[in-house]
PDB file of N, CA and C in Angstrom:
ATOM      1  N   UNK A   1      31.174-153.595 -10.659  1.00  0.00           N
ATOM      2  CA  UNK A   1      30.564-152.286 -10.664  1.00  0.00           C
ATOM      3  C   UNK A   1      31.618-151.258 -11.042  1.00  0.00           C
ATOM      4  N   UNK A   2      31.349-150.109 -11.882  1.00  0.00           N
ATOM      5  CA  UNK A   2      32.158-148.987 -12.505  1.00  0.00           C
ATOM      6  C   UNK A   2      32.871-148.641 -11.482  1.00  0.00           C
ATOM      7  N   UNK A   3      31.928-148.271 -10.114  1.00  0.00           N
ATOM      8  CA  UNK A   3      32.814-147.351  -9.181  1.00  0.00           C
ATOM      9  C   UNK A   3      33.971-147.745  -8.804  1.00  0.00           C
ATOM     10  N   UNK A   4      34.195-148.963  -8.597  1.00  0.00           N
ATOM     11  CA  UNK A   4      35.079-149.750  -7.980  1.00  0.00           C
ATOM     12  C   UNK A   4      36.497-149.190  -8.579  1.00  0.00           C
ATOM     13  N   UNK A   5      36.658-149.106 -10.024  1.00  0.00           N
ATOM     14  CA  UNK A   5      37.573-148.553 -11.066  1.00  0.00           C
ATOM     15  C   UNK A   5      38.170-147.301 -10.434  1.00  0.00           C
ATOM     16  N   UNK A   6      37.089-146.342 -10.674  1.00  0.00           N
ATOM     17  CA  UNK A   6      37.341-145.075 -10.172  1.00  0.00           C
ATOM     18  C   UNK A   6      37.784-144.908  -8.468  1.00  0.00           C
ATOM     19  N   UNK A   7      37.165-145.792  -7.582  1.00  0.00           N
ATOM     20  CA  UNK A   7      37.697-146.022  -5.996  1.00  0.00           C
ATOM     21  C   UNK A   7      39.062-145.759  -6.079  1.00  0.00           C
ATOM     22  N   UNK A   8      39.590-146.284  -7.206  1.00  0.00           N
ATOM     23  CA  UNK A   8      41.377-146.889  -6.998  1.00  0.00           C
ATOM     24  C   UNK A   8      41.837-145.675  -6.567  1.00  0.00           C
ATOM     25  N   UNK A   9      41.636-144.381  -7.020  1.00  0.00           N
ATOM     26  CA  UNK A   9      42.139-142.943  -6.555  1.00  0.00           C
ATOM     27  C   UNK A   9      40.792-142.427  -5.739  1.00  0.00           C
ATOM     28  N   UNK A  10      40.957-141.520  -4.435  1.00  0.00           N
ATOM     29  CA  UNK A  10      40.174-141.827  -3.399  1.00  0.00           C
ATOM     30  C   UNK A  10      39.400-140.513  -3.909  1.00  0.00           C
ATOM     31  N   UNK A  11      38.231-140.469  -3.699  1.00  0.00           N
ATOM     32  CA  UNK A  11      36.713-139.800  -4.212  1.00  0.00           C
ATOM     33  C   UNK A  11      36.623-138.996  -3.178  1.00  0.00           C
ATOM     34  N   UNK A  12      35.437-137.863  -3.366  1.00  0.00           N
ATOM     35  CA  UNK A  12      34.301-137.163  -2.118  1.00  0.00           C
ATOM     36  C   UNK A  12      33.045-137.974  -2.538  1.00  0.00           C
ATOM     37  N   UNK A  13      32.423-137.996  -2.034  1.00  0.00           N
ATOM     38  CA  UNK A  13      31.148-138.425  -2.253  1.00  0.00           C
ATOM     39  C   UNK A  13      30.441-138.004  -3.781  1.00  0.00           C
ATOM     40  N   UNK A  14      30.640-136.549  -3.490  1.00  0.00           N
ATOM     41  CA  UNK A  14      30.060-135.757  -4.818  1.00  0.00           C
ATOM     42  C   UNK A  14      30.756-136.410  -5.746  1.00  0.00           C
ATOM     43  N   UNK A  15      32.009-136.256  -6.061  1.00  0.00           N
ATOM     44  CA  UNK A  15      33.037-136.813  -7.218  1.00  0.00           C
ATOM     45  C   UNK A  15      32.062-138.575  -7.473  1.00  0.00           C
ATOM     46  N   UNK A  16      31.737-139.267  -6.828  1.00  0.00           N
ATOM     47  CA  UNK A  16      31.092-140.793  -6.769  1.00  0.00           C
ATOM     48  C   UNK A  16      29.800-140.380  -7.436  1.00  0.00           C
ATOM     49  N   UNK A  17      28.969-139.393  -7.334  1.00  0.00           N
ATOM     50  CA  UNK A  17      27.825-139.529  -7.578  1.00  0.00           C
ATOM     51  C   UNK A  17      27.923-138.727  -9.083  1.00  0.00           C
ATOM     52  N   UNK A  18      28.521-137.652  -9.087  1.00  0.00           N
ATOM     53  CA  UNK A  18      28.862-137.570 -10.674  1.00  0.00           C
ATOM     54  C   UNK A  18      29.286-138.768 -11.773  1.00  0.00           C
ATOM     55  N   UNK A  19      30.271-139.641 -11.225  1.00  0.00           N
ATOM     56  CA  UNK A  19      30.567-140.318 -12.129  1.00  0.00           C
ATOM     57  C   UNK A  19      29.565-141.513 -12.147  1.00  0.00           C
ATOM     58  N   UNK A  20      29.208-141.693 -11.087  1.00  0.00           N
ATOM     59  CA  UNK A  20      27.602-142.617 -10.824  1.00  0.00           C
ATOM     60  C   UNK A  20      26.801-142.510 -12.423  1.00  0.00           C
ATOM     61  N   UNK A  21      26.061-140.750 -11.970  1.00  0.00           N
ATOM     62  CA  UNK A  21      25.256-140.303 -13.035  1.00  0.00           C
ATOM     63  C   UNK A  21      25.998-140.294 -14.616  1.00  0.00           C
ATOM     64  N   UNK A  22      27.589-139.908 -14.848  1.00  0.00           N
ATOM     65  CA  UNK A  22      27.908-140.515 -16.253  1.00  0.00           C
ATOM     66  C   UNK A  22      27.730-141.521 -16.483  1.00  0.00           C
ATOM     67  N   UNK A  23      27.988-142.681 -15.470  1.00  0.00           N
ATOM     68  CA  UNK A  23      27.470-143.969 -15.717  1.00  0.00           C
ATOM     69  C   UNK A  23      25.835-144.803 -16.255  1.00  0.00           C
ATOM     70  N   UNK A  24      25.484-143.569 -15.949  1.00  0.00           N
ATOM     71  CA  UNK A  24      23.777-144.329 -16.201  1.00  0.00           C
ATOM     72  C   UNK A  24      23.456-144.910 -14.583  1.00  0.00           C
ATOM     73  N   UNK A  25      23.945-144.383 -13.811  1.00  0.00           N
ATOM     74  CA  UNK A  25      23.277-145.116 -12.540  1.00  0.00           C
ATOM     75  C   UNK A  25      22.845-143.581 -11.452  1.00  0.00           C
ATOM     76  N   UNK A  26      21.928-143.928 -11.871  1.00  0.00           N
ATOM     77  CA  UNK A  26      21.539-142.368 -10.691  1.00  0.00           C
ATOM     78  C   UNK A  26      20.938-142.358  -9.629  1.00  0.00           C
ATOM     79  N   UNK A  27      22.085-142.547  -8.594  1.00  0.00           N
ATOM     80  CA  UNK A  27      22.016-142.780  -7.104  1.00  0.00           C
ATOM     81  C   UNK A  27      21.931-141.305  -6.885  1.00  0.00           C
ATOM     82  N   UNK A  28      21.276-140.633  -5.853  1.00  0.00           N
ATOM     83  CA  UNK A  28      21.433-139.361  -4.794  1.00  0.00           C
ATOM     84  C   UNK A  28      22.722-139.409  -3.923  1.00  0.00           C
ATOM     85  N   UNK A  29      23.005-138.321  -3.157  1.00  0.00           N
ATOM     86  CA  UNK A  29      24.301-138.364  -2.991  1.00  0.00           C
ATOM     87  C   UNK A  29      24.159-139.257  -1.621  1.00  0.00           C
ATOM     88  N   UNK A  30      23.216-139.286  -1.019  1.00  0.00           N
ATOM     89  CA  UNK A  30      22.747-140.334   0.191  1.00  0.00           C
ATOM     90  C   UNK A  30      22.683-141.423  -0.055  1.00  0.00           C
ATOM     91  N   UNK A  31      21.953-141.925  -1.026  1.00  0.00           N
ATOM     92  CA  UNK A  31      22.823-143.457  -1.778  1.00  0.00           C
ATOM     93  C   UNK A  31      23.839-143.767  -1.806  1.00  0.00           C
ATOM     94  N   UNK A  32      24.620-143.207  -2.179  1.00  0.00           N
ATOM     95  CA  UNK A  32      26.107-143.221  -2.715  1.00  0.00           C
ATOM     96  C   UNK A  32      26.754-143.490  -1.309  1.00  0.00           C
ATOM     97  N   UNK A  33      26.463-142.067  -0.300  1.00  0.00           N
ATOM     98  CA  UNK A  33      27.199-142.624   0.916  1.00  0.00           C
ATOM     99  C   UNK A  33      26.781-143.899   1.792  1.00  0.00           C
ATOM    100  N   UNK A  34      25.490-144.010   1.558  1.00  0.00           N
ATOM    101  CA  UNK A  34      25.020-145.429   1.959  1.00  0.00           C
ATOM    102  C   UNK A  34      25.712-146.636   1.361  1.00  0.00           C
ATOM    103  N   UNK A  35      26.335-146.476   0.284  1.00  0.00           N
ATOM    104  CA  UNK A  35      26.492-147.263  -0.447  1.00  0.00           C
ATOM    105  C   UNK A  35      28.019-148.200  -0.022  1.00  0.00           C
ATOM    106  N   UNK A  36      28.639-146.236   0.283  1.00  0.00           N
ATOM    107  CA  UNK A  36      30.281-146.416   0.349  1.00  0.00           C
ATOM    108  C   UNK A  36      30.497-147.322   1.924  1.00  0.00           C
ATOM    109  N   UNK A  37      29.126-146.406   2.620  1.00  0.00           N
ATOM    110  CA  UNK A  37      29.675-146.996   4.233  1.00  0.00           C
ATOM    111  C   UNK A  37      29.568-148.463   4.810  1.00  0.00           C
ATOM    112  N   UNK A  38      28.361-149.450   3.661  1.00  0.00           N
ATOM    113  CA  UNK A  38      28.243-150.506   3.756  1.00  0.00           C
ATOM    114  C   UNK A  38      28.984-151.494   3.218  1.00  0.00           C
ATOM    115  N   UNK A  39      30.003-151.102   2.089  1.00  0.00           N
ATOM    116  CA  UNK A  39      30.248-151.929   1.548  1.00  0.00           C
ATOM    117  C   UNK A  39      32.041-152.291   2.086  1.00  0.00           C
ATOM    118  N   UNK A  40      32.578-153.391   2.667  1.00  0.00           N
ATOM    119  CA  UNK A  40      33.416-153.230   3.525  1.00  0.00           C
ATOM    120  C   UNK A  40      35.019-153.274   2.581  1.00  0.00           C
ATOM    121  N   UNK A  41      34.400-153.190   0.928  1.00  0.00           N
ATOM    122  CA  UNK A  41      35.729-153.316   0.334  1.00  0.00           C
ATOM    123  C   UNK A  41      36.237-151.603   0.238  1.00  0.00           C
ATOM    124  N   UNK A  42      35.270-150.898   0.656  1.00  0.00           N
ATOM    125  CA  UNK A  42      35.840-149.311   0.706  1.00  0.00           C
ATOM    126  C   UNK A  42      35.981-148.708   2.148  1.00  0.00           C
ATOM    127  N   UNK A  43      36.844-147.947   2.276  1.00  0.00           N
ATOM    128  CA  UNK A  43      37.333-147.011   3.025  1.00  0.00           C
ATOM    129  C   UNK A  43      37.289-145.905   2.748  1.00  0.00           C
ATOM    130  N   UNK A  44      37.731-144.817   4.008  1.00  0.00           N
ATOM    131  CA  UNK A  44      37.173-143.658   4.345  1.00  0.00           C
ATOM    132  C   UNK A  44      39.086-143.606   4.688  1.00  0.00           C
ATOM    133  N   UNK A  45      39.695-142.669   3.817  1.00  0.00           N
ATOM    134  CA  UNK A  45      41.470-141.950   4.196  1.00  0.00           C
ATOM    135  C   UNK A  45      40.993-140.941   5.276  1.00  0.00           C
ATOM    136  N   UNK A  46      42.654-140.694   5.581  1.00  0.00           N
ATOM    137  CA  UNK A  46      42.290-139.626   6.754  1.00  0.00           C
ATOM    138  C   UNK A  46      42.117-138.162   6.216  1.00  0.00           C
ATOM    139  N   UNK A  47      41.913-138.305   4.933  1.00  0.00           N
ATOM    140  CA  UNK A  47      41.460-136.757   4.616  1.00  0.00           C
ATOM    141  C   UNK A  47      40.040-136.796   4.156  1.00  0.00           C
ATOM    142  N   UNK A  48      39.036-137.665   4.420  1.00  0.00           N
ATOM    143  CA  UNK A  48      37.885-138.031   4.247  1.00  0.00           C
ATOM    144  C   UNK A  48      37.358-138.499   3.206  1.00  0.00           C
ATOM    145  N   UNK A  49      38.801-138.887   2.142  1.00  0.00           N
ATOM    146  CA  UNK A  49      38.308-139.323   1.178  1.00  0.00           C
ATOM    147  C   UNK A  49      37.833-140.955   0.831  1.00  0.00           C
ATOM    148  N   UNK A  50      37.063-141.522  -0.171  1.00  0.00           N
ATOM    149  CA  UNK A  50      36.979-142.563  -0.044  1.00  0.00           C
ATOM    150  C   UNK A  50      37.506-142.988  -1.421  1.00  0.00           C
ATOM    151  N   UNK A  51      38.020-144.922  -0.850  1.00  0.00           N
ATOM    152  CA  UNK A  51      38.733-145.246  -1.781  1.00  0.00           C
ATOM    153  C   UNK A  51      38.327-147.114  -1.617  1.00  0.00           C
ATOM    154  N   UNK A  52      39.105-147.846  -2.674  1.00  0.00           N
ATOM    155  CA  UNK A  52      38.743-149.101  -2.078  1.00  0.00           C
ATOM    156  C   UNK A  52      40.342-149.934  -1.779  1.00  0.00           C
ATOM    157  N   UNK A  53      40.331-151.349  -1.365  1.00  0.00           N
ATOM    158  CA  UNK A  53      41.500-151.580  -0.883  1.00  0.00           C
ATOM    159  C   UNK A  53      41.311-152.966  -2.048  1.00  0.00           C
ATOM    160  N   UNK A  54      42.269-152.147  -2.686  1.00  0.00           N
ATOM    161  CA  UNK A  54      42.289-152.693  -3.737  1.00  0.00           C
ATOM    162  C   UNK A  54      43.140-154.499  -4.024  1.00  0.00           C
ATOM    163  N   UNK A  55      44.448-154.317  -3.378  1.00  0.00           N
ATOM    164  CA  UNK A  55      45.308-155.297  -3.543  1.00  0.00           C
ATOM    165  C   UNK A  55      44.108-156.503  -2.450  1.00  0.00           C
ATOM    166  N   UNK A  56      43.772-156.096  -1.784  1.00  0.00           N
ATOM    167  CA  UNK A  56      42.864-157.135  -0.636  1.00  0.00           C
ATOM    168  C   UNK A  56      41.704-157.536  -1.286  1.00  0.00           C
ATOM    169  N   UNK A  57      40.955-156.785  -1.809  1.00  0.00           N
ATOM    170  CA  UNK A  57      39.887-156.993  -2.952  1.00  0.00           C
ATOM    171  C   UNK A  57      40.404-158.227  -4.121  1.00  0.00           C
ATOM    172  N   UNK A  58      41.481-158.123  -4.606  1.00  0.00           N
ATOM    173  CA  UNK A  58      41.478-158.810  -5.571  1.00  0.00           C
ATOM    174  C   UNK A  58      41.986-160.066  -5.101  1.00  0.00           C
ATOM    175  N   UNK A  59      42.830-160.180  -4.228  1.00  0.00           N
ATOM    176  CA  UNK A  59      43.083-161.258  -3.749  1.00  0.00           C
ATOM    177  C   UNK A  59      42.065-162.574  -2.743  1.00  0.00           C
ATOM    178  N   UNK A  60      41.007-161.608  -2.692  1.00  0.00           N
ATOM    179  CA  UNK A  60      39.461-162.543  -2.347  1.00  0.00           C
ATOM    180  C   UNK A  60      38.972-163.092  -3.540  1.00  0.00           C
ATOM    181  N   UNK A  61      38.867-161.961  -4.677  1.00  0.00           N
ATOM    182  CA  UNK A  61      38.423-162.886  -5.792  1.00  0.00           C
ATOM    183  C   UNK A  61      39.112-164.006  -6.355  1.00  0.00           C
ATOM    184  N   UNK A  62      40.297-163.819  -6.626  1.00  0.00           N
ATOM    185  CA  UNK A  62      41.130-164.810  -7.221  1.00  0.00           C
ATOM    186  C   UNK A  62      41.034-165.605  -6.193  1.00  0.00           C
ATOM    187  N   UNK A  63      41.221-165.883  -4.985  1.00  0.00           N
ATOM    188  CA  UNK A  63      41.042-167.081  -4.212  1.00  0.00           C
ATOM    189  C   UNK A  63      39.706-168.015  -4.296  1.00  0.00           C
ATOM    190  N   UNK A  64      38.191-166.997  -4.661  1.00  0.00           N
ATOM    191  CA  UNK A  64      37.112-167.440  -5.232  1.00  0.00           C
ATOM    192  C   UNK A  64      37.487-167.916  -6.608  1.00  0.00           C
ATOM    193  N   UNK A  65      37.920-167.820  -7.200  1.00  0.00           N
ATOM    194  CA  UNK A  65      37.808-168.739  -8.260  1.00  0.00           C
ATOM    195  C   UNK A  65      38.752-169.534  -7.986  1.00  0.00           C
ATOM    196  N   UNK A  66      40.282-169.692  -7.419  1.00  0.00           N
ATOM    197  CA  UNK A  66      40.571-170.872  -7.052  1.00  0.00           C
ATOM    198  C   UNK A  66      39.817-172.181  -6.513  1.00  0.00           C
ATOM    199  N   UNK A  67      38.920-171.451  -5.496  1.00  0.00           N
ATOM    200  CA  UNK A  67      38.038-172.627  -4.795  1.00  0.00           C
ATOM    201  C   UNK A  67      37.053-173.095  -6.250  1.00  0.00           C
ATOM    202  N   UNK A  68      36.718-172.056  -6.582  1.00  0.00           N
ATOM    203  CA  UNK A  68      35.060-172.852  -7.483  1.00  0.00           C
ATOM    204  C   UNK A  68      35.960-173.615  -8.869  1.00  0.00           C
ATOM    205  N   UNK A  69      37.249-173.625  -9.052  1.00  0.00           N
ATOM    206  CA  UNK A  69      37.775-174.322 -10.263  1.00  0.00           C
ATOM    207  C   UNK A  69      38.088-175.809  -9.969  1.00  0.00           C
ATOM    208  N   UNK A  70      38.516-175.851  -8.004  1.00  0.00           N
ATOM    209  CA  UNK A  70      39.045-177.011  -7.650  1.00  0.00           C
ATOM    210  C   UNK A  70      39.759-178.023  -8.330  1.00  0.00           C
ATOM    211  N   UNK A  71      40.569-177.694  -8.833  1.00  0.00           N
ATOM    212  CA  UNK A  71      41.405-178.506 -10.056  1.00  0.00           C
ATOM    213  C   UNK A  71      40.751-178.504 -11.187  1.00  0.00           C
ATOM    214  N   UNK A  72      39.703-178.111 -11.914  1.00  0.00           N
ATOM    215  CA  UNK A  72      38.731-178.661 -13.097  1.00  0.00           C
ATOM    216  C   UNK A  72      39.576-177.077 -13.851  1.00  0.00           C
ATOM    217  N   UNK A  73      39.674-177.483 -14.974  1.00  0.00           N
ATOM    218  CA  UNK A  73      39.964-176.265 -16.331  1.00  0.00           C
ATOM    219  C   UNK A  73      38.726-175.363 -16.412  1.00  0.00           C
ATOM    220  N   UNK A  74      38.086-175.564 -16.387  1.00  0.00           N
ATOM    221  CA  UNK A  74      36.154-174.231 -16.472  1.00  0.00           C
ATOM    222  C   UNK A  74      35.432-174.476 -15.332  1.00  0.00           C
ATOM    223  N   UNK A  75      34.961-173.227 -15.162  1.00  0.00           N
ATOM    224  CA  UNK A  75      34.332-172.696 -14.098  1.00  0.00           C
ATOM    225  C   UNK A  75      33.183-171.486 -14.534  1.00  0.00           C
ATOM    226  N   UNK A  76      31.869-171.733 -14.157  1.00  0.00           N
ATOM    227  CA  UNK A  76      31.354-171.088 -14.483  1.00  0.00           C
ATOM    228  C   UNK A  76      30.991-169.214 -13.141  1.00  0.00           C
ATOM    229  N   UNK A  77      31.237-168.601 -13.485  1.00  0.00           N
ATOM    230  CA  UNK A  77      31.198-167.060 -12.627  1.00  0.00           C
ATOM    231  C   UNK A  77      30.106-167.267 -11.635  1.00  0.00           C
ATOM    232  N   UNK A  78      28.359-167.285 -12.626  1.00  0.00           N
ATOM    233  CA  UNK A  78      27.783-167.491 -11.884  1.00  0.00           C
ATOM    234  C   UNK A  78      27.106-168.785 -11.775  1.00  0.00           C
ATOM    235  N   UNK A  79      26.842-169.574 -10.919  1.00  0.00           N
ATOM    236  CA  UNK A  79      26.686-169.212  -9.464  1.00  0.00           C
ATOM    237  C   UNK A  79      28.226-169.927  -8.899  1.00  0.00           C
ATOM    238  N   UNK A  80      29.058-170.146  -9.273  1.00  0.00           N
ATOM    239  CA  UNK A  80      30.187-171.404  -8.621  1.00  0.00           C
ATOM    240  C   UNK A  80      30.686-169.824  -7.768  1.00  0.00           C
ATOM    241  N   UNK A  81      31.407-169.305  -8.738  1.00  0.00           N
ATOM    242  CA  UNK A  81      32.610-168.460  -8.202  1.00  0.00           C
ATOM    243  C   UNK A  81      31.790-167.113  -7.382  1.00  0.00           C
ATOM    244  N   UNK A  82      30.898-166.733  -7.789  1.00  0.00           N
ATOM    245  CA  UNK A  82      29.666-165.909  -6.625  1.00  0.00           C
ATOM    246  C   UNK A  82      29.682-166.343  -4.839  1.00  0.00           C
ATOM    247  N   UNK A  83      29.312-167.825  -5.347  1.00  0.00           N
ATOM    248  CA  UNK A  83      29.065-168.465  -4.239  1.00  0.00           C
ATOM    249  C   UNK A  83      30.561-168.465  -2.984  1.00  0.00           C
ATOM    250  N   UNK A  84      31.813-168.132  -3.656  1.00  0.00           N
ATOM    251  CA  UNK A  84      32.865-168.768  -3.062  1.00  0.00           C
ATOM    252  C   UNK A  84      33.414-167.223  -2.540  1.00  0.00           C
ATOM    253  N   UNK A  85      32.367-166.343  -2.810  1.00  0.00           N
ATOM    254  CA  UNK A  85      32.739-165.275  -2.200  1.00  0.00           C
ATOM    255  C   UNK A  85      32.114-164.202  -1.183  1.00  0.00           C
ATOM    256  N   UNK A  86      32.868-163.960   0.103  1.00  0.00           N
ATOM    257  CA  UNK A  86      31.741-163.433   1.065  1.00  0.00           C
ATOM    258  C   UNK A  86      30.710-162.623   0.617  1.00  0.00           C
ATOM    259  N   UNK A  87      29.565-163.109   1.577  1.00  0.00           N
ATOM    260  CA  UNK A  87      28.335-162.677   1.308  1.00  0.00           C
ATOM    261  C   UNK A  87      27.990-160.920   1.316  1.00  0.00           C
ATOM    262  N   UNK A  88      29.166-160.746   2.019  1.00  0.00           N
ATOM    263  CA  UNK A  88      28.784-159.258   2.447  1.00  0.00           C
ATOM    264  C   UNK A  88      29.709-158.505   1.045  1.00  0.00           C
ATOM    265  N   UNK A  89      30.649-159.004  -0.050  1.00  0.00           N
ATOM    266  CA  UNK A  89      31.105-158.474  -0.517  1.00  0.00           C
ATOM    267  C   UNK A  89      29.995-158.107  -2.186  1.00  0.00           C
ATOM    268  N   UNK A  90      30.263-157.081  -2.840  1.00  0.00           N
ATOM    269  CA  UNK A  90      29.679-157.114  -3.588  1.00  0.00           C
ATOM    270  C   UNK A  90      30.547-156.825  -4.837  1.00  0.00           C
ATOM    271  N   UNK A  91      30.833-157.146  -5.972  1.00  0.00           N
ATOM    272  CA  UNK A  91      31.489-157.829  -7.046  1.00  0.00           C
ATOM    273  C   UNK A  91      30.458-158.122  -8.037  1.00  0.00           C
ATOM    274  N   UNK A  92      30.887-157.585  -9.665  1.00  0.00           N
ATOM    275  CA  UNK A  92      29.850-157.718 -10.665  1.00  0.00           C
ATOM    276  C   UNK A  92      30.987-158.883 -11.473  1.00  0.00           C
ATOM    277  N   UNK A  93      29.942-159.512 -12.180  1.00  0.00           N
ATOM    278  CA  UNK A  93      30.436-160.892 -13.250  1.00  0.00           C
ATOM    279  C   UNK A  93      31.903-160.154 -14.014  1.00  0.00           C
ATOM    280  N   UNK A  94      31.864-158.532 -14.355  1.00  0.00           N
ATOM    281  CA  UNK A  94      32.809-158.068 -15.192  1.00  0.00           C
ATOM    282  C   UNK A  94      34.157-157.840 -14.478  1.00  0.00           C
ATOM    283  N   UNK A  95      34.201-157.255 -13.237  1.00  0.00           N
ATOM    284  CA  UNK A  95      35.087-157.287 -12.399  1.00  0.00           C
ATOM    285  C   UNK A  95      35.919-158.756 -12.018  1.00  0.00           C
ATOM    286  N   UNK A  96      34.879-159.707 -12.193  1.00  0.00           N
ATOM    287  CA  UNK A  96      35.669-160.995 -11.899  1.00  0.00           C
ATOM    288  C   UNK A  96      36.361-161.114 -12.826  1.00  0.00           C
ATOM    289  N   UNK A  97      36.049-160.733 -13.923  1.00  0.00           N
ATOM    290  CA  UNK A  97      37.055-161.510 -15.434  1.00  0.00           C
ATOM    291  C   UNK A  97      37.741-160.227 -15.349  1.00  0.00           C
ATOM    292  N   UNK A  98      37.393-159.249 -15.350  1.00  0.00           N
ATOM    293  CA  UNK A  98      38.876-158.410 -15.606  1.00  0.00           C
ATOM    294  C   UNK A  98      40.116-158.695 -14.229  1.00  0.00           C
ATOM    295  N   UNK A  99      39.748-159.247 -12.958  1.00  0.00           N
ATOM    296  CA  UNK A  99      40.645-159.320 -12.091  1.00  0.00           C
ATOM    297  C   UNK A  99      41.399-161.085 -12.383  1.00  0.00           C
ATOM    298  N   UNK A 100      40.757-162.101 -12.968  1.00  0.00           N
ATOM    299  CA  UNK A 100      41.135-162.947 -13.558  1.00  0.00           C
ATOM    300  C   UNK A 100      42.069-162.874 -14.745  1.00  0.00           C
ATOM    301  N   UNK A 101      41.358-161.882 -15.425  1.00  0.00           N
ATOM    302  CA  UNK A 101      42.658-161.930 -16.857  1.00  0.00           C
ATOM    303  C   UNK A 101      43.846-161.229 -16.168  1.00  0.00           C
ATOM    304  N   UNK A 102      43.748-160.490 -15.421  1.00  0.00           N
ATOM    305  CA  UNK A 102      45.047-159.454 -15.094  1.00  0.00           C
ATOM    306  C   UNK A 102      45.636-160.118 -14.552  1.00  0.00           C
ATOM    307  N   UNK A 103      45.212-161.181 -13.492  1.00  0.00           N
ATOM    308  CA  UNK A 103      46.387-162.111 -13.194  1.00  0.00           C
ATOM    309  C   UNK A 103      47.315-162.947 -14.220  1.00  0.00           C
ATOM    310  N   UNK A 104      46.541-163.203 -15.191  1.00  0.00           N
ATOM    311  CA  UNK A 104      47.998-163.926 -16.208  1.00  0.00           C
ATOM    312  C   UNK A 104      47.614-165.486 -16.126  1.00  0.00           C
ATOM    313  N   UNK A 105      46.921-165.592 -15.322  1.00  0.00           N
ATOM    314  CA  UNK A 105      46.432-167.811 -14.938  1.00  0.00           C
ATOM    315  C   UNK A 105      45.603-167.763 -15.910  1.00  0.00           C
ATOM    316  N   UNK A 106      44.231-166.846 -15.873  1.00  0.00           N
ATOM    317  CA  UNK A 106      42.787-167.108 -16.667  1.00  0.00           C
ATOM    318  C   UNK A 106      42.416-166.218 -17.584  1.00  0.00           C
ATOM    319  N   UNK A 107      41.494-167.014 -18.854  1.00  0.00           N
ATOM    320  CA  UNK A 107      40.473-166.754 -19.562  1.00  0.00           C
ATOM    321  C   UNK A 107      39.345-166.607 -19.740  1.00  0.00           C
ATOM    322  N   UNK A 108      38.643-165.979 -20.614  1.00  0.00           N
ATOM    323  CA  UNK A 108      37.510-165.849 -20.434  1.00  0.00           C
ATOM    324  C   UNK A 108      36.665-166.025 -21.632  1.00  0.00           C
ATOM    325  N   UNK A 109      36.773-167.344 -22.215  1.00  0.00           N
ATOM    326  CA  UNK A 109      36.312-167.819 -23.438  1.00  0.00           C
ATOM    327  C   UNK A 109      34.973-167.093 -23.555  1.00  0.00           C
ATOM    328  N   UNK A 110      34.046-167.478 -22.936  1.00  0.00           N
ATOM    329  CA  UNK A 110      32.341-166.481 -23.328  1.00  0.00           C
ATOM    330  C   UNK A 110      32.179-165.778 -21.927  1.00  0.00           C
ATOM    331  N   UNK A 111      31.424-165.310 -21.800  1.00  0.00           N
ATOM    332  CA  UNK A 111      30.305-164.341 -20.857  1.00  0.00           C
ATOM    333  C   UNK A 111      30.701-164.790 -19.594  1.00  0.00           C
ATOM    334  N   UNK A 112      30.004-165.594 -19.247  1.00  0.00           N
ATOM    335  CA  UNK A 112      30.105-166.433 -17.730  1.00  0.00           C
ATOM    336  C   UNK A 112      31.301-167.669 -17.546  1.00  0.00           C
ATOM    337  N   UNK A 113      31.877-167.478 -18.401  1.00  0.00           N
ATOM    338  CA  UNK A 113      33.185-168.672 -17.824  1.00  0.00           C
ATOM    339  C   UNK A 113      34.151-168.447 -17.839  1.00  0.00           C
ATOM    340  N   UNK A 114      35.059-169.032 -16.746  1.00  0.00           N
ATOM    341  CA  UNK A 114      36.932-168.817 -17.032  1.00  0.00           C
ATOM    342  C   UNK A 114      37.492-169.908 -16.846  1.00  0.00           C
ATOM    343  N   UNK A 115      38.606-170.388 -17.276  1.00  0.00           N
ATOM    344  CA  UNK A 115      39.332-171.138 -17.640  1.00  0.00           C
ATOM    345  C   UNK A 115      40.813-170.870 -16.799  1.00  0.00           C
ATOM    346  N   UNK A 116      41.139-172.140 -16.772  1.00  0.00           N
ATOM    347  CA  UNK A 116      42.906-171.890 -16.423  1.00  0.00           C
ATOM    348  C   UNK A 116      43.596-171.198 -17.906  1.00  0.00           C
ATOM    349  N   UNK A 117      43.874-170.390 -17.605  1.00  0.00           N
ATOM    350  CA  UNK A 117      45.201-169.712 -19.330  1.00  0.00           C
ATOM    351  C   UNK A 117      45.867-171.368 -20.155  1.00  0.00           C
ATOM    352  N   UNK A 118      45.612-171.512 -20.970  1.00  0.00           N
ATOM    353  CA  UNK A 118      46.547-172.651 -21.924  1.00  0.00           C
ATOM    354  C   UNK A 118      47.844-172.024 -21.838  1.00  0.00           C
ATOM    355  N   UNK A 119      48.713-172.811 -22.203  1.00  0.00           N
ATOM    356  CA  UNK A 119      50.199-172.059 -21.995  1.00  0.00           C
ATOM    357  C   UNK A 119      50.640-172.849 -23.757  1.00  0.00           C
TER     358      UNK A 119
END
């Protein structure tokens, strides 16, 4: 999901729902905080801003695709590497491959699959 990007530097609510609506997603600003307070990869700073925790975030995913590759070279996103990640977290197919390529291990030959990196 877009927001997640923008989380990295910590938001007001309003600031979330503007960039929401550039996005093509037009949540109310009560959505949005519904959105922020459920979802346990974001936080609330002590100046009320919200942000997500980022280094902890990524290190769940990459451990999800460790599990769903189990030694095998391809892995498909969905459903293997979905599945290998808590239920309560929420994570889009694009976020997985961009937090996969940035590690430097994986590829992302088509749409739904990653690979160990060839060296």
């Amino acid at each position: 999901m877009i927001l997640y990007e923008y989380l990295k530097t910590p938001k007001t609510i309003d600031q979330l729902v503007t960039i929401a609506h550039e996005n093509e997603l037009y949540w109310n600003r009560e959505q949005m905080e519904l959105f922020v307070r459920l979802d346990p990869s974001i936080i609330q700073n002590e100046a009320g801003l919200w942000t997500v925790r980022q280094d902890e975030r990524q290190q769940i995913i990459l451990a999800a695709i460790e599990r769903a590759l189990q030694g095998r070279p391809l892995t498909k996103i969905d459903p293997d590497v979905f599945a290998q990640l808590p239920a309560d977290m929420i994570v889009s197919q694009r976020e997985i491959i961009d937090v996969a390529i940035s590690s430097g291990k994986y590829e992302s030959p088509r749409e739904n699959l990653l690979r160990v990196k060839r060296k």
